[in-house]
C-alpha atoms as a PDB file:
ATOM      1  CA  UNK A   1     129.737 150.988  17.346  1.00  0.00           C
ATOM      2  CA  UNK A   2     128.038 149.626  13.977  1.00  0.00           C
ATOM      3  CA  UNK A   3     126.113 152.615  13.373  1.00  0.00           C
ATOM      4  CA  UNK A   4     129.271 154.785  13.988  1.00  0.00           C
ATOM      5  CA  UNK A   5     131.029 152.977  11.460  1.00  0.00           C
ATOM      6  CA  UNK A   6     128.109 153.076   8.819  1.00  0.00           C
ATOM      7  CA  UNK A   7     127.880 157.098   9.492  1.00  0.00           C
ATOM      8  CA  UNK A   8     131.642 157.036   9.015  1.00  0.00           C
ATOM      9  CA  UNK A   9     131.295 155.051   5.675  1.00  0.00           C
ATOM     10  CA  UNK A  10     128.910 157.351   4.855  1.00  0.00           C
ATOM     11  CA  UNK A  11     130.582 160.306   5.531  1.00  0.00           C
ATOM     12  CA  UNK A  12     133.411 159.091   3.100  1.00  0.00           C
ATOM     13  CA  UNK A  13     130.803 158.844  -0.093  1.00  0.00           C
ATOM     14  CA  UNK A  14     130.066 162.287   0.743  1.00  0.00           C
ATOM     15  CA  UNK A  15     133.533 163.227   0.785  1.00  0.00           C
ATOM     16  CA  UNK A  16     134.026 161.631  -2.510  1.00  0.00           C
ATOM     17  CA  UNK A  17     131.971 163.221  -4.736  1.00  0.00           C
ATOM     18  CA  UNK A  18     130.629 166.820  -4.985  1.00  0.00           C
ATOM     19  CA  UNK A  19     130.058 167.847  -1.655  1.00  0.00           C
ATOM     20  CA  UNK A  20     128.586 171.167  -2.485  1.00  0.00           C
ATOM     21  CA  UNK A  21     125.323 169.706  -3.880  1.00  0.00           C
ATOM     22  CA  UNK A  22     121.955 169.223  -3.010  1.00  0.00           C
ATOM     23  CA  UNK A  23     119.770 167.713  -5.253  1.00  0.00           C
ATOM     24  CA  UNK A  24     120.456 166.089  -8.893  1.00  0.00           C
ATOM     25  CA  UNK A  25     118.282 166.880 -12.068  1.00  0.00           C
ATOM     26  CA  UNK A  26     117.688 165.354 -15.106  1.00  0.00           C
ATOM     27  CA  UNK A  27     117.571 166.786 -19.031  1.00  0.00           C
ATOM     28  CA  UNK A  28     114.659 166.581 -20.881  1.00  0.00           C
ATOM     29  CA  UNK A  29     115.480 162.724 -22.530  1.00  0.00           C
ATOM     30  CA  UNK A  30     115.344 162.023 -18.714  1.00  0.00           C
ATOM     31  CA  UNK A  31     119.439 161.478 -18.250  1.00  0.00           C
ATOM     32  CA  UNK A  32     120.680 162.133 -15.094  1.00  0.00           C
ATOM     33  CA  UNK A  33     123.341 165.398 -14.802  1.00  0.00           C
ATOM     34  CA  UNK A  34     125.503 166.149 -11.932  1.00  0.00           C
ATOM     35  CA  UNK A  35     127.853 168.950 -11.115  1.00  0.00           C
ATOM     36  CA  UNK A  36     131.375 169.383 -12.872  1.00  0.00           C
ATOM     37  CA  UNK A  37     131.898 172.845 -10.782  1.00  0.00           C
ATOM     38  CA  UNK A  38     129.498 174.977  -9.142  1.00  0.00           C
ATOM     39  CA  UNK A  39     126.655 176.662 -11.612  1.00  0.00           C
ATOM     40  CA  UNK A  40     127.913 174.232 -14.209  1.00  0.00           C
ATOM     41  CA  UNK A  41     125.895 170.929 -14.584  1.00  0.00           C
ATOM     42  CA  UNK A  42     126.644 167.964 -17.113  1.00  0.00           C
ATOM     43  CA  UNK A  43     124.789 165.228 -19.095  1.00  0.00           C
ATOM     44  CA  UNK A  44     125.878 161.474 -18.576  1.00  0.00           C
ATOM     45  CA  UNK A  45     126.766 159.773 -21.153  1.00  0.00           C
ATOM     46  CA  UNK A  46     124.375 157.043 -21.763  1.00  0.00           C
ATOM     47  CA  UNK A  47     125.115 153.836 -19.044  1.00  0.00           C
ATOM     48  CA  UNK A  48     126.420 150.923 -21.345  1.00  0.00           C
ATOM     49  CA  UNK A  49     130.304 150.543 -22.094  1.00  0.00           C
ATOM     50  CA  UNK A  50     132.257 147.961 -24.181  1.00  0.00           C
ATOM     51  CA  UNK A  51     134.664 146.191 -23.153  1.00  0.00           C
ATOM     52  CA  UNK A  52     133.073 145.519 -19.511  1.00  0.00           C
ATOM     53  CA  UNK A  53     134.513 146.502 -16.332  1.00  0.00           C
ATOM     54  CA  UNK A  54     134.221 144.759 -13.388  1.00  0.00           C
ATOM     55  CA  UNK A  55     136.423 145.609 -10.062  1.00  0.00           C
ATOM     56  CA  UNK A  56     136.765 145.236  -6.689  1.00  0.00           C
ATOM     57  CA  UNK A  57     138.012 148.623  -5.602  1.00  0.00           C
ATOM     58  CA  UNK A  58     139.119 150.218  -1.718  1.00  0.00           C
ATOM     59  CA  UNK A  59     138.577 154.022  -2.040  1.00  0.00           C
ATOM     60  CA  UNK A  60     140.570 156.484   0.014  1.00  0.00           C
ATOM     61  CA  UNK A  61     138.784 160.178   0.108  1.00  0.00           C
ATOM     62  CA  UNK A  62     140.633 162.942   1.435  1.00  0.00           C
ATOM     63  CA  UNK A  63     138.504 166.134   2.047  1.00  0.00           C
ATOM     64  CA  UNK A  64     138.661 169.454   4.492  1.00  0.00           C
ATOM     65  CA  UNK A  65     141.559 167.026   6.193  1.00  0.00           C
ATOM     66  CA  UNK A  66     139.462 163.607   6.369  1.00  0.00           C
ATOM     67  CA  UNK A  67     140.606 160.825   5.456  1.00  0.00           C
ATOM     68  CA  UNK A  68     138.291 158.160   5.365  1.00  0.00           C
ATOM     69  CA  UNK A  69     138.351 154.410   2.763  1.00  0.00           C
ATOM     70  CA  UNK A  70     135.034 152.780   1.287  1.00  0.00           C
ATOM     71  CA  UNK A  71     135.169 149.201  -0.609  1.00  0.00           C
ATOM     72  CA  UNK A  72     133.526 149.204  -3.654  1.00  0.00           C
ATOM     73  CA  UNK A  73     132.334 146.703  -6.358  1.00  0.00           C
ATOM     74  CA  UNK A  74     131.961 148.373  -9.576  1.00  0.00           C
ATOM     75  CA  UNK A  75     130.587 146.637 -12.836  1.00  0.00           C
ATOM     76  CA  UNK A  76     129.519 147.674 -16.054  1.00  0.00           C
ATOM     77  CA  UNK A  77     128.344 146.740 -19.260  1.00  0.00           C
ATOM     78  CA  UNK A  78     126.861 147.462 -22.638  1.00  0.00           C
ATOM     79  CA  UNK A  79     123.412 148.084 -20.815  1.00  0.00           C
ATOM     80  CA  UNK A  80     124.198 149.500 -17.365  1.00  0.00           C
ATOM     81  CA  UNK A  81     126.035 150.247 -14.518  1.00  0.00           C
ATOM     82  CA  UNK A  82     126.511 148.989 -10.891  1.00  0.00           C
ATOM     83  CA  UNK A  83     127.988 150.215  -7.799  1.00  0.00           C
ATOM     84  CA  UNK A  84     127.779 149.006  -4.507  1.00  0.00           C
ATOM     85  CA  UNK A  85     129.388 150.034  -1.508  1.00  0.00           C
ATOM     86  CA  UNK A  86     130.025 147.475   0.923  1.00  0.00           C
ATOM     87  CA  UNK A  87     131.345 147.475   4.834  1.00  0.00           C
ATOM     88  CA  UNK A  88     134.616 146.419   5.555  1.00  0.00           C
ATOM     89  CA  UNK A  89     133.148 142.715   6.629  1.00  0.00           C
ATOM     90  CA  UNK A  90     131.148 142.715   3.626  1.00  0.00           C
ATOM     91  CA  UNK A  91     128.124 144.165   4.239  1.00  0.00           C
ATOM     92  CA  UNK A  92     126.491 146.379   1.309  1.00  0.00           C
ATOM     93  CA  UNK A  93     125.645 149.704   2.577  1.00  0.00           C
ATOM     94  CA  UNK A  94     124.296 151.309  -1.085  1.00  0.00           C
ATOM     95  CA  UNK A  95     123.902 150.220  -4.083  1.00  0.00           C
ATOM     96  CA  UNK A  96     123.400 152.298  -7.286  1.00  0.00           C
ATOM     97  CA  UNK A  97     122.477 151.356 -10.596  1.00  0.00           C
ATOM     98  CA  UNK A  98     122.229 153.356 -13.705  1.00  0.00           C
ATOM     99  CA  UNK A  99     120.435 151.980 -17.306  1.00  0.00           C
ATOM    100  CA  UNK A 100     118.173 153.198 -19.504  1.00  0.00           C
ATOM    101  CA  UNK A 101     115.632 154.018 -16.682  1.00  0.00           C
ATOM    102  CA  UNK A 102     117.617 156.368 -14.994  1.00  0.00           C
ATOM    103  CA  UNK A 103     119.750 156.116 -11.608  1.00  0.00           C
ATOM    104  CA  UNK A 104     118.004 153.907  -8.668  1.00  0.00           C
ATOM    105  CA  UNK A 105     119.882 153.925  -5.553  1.00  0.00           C
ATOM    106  CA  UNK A 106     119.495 151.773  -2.380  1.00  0.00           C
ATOM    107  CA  UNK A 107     120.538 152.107   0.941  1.00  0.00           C
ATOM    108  CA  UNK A 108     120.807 149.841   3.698  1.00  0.00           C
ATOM    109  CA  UNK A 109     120.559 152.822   6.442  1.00  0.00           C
ATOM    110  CA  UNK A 110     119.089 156.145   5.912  1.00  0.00           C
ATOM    111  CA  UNK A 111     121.783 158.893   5.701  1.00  0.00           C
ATOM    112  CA  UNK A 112     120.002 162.596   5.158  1.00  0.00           C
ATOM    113  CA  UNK A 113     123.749 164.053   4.177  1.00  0.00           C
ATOM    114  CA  UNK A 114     124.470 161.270   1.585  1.00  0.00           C
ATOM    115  CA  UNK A 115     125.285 162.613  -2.303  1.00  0.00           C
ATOM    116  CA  UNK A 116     122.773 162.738  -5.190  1.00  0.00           C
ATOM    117  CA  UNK A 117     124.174 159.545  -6.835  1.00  0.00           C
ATOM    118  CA  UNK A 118     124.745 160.854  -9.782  1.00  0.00           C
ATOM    119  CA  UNK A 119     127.515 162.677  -8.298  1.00  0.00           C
ATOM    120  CA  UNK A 120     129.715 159.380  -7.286  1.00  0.00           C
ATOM    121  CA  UNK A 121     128.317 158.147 -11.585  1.00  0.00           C
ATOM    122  CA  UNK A 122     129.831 161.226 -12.763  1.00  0.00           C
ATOM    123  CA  UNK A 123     133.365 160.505 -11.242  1.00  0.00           C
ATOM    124  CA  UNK A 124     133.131 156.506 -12.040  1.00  0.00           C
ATOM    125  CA  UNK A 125     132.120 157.241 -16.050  1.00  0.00           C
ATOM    126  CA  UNK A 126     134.729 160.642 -16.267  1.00  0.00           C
ATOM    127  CA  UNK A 127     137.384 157.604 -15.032  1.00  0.00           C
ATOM    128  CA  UNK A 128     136.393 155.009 -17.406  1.00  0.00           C
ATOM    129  CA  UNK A 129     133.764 155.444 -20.415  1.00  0.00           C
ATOM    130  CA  UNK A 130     135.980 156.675 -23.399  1.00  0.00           C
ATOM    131  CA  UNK A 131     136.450 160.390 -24.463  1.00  0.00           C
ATOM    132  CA  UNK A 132     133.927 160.069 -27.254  1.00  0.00           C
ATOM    133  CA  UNK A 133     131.168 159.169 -24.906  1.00  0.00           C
ATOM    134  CA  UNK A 134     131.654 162.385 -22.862  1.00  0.00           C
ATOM    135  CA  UNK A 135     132.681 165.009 -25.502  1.00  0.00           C
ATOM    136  CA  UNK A 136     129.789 165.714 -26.899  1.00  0.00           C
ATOM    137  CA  UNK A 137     127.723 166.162 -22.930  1.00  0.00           C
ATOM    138  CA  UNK A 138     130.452 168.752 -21.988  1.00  0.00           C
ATOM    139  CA  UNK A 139     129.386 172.521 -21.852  1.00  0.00           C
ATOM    140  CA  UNK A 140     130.762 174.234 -24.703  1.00  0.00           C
ATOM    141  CA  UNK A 141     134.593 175.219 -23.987  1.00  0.00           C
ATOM    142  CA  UNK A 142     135.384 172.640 -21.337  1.00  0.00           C
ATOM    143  CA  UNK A 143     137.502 169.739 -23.080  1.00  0.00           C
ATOM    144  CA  UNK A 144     138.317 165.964 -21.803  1.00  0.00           C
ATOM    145  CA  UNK A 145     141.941 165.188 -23.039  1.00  0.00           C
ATOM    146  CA  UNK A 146     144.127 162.399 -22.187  1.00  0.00           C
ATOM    147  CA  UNK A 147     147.951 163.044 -21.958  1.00  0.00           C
ATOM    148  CA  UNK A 148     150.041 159.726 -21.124  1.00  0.00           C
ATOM    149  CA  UNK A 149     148.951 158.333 -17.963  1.00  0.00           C
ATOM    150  CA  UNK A 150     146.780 161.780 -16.917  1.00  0.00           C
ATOM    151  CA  UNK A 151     143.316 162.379 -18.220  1.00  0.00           C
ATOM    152  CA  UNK A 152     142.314 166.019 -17.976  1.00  0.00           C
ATOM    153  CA  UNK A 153     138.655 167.912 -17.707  1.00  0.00           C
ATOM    154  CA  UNK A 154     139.236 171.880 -18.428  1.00  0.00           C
ATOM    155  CA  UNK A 155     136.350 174.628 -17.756  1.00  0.00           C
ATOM    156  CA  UNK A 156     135.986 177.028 -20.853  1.00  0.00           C
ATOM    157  CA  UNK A 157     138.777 179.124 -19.152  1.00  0.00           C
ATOM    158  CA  UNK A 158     141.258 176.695 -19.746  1.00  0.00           C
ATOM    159  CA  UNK A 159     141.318 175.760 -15.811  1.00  0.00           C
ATOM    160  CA  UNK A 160     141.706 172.500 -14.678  1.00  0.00           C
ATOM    161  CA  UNK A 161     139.005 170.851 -12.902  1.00  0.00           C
ATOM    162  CA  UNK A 162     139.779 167.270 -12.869  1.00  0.00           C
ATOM    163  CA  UNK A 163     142.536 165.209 -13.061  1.00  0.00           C
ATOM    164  CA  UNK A 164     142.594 161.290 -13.716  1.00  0.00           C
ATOM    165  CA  UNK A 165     145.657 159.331 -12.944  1.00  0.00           C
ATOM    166  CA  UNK A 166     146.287 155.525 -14.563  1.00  0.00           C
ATOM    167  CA  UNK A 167     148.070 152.818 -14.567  1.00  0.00           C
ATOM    168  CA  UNK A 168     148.302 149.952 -16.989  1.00  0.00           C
ATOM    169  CA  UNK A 169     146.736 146.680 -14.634  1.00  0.00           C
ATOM    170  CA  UNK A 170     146.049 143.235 -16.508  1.00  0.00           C
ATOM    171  CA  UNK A 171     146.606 144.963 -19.543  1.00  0.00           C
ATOM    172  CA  UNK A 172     144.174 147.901 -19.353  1.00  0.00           C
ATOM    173  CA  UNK A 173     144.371 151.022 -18.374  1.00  0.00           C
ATOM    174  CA  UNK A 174     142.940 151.452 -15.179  1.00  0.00           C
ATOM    175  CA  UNK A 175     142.258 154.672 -12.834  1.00  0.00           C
ATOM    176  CA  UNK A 176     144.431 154.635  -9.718  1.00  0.00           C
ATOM    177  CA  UNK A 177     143.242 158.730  -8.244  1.00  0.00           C
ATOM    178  CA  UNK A 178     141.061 161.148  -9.077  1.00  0.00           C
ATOM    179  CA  UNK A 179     141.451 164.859  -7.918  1.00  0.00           C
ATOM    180  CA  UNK A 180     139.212 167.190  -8.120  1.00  0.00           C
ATOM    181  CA  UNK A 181     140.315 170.900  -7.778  1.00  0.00           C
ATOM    182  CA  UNK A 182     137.555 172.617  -7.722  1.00  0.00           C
ATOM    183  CA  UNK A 183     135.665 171.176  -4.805  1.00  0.00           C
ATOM    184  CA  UNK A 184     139.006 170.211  -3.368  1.00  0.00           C
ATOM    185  CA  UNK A 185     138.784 166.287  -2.909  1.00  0.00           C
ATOM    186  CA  UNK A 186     141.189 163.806  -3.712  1.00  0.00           C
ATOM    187  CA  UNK A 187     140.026 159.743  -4.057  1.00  0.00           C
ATOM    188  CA  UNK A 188     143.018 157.059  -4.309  1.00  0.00           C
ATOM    189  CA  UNK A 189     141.523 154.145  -5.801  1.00  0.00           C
ATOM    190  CA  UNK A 190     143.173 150.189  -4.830  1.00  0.00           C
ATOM    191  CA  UNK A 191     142.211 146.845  -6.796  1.00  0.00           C
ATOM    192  CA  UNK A 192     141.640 144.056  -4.994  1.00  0.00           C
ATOM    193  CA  UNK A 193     142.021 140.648  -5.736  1.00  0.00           C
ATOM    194  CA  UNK A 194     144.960 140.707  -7.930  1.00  0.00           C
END
């Protein structure tokens, strides 16, 4: 029953991010890039952010008709970034960090079908590190615009690839779904402990 659970939980982060992918590279400073739609890779932004965030998050992923939820405990800084995924009673099945290094990912089982992590970075940092961080990563054309409570990433055709909903929470504006149209997933994201 346990390890049906963890495959399940597993099955969710590879519902949330790009599913289509099968490895992750890295430029030539060593960054790690992941996959904004296929044959089009991306840059992260460097790891640190200012302010800090720090959350307690439940993820809902719906993909192909799946729905599957994933608690998360994200936290960030001006010198890296954590994110762990942990069980419904608490126990952490991954955890991924990203600094000046590069990404280093642990995981409590070993699942051949999870993500490259920098997948699940991409979507965290596109939700919360500030346009000026990504704009000058993105592929020439494609923009990162934010319009109200919607934050938009366009290919060089104009189409949309991701959309970023908000809402203001404690006084900060704070991602509450993320859909991605090209590979077709949608994430709802809930804060805990308010």
């Amino acid at each position: 029953m346990m390890i049906r659970t963890f495959l399940k939980l597993a099955a969710l982060a590879a519902m949330l991010i790009l599913t289509g992918c099968s490895h992750s590279s890295q430029n030539e400073n060593g960054r790690p890039q992941a996959w904004l739609q296929p044959g089009t890779q991306v840059t992260l932004p460097a790891p640190g952010i200012t302010p800090a965030v720090t959350s307690q998050q439940l993820l809902t992923g719906s993909f192909n008709g799946k729905t599957q939820s994933l608690l998360v405990m994200l936290n960030a800084d001006d010198k890296k970034l954590t994110l762990a995924g942990l069980s419904s009673v608490g126990i952490r099945l991954f955890l991924v960090t990203y600094d000046e290094q590069g990404i280093h990912t642990e995981q409590s089982i070993v699942v051949p079908q999870l993500p490259p992590a920098s997948q699940v970075l991409a979507d965290v940092m596109l939700s919360h590190w500030p346009l000026s961080a990504w704009t000058p990563q993105l592929p020439k054309g494609w923009t990162l615009t934010d319009r109200g409570d919607k934050r938009e990433l366009r290919n060089a055709g104009g189409k949309l690839v991701t959309e970023i909903t908000y809402m203001q929470r404690k006084g900060k504006r704070e991602p509450i779904s993320i859909e991605q149209h090209v590979f077709n997933y949608h994430i709802t994201i809930q804060y805990l402990g308010d």
